[in-house]
Protein backbone atom coordinates (compact mmCIF):
# COMPACT_ATOMS: atom_id res chain seq x y z
CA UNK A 1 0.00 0.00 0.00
CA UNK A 2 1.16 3.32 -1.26
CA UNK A 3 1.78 6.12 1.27
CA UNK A 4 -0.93 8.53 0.00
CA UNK A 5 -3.40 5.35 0.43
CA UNK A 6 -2.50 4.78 4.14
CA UNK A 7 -2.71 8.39 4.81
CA UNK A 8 -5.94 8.21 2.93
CA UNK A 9 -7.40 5.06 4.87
CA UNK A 10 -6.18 6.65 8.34
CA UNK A 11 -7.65 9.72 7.88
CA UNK A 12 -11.15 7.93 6.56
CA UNK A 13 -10.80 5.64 9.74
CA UNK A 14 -10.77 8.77 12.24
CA UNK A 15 -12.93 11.45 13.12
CA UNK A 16 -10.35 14.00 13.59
CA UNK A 17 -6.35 13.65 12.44
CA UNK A 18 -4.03 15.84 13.15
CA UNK A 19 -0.53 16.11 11.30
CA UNK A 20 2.16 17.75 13.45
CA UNK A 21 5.22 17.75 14.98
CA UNK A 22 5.44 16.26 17.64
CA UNK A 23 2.53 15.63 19.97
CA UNK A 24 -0.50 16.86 21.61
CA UNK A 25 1.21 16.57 24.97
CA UNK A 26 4.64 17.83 23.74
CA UNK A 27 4.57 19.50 20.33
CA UNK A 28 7.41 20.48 19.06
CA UNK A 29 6.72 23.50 16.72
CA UNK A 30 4.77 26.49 18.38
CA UNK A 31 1.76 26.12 15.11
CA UNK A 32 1.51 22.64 16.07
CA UNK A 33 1.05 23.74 19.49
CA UNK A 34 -1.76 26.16 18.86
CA UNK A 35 -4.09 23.89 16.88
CA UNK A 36 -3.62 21.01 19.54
CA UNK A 37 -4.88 23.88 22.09
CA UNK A 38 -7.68 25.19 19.84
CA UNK A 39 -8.86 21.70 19.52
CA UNK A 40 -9.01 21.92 23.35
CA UNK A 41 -10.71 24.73 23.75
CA UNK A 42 -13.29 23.50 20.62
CA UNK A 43 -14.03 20.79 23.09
CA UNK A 44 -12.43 18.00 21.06
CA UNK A 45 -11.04 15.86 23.77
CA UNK A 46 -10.22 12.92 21.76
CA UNK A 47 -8.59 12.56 17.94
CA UNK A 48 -5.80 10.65 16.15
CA UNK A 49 -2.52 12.84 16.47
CA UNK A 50 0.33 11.73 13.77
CA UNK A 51 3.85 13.06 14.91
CA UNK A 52 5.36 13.25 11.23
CA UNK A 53 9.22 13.76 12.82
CA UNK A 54 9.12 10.33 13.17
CA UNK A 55 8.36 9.02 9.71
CA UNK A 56 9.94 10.71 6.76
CA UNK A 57 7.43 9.30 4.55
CA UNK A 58 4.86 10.43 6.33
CA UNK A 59 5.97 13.98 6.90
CA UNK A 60 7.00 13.95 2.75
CA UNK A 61 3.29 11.67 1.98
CA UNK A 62 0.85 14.21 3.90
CA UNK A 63 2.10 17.54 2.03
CA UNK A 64 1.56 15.67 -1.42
CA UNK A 65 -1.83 14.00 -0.14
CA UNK A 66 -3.45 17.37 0.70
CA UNK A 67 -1.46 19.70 -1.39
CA UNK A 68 -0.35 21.86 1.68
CA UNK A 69 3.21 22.36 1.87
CA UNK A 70 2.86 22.65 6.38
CA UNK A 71 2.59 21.03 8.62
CA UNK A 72 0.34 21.02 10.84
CA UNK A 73 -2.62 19.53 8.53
CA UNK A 74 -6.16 19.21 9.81
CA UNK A 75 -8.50 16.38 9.06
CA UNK A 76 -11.88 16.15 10.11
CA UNK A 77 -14.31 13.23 8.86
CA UNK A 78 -11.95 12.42 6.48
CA UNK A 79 -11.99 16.31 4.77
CA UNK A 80 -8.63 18.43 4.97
CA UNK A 81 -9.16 21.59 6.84
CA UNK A 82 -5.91 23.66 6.91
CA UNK A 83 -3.13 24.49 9.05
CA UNK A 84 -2.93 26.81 11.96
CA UNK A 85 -4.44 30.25 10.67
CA UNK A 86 -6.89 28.31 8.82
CA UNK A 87 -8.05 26.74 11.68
CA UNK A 88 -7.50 29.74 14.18
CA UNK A 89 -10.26 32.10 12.06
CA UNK A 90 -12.39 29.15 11.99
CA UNK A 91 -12.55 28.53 16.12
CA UNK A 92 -12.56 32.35 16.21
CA UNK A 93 -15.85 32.25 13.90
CA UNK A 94 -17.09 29.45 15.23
CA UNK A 95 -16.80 27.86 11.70
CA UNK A 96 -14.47 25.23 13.51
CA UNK A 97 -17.00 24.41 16.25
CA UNK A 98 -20.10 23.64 13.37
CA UNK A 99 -17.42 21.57 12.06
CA UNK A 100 -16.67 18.99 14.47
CA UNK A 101 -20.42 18.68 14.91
CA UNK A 102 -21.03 17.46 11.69
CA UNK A 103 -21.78 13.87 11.35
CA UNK A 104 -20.52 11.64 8.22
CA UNK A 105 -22.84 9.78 7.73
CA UNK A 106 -25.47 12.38 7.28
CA UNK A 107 -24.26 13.18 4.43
């Protein structure tokens, strides 16, 4: 299986992905920081977190999968969000909160 069809599968499989470095509990970039805490304070208290410093392929695979040359990369119900202004204006507007409501299946 290629890289760009794991990432695809993983980020079908999960609610809510995030791409970043490091992790929630110790990111290592201060943008990777910021969406992990906006995704706190959205109420989110549970989502698949990919550090991409530890797989090359990964880190290389996600930018090509989304077309987004940073990292962080949001995912939610399988649907690429942004990065860390993207997603700062939307918890600002609320856009980020309808968001995460939103179920899948309901099309």
């Amino acid at each position: 299986m290629s890289i760009q069809e794991q990432i695809k599968e993983f980020v079908s499989a999960n609610p809510v992905v995030l791409f970043m470095k490091g992790t929630p509990q110790f990111p290592q970039c201060g943008f990777s920081a910021k969406v992990a805490q906006v995704l706190k304070l959205a109420g989110v208290e549970e989502y698949a977190a990919v550090n991409v410093l530890a797989d090359e392929a990964v880190r290389q695979g996600i930018k090509e999968y989304a077309n987004w040359p940073t990292i962080p990369q949001l995912y939610i119900n399988g649907e690429f969000v942004g990065g860390c202004d993207i997603i700062s204006e939307m918890y600002e507007s609320g856009e980020l909160q309808e968001m995460l409501k939103q179920d899948p299946a309901a099309g």
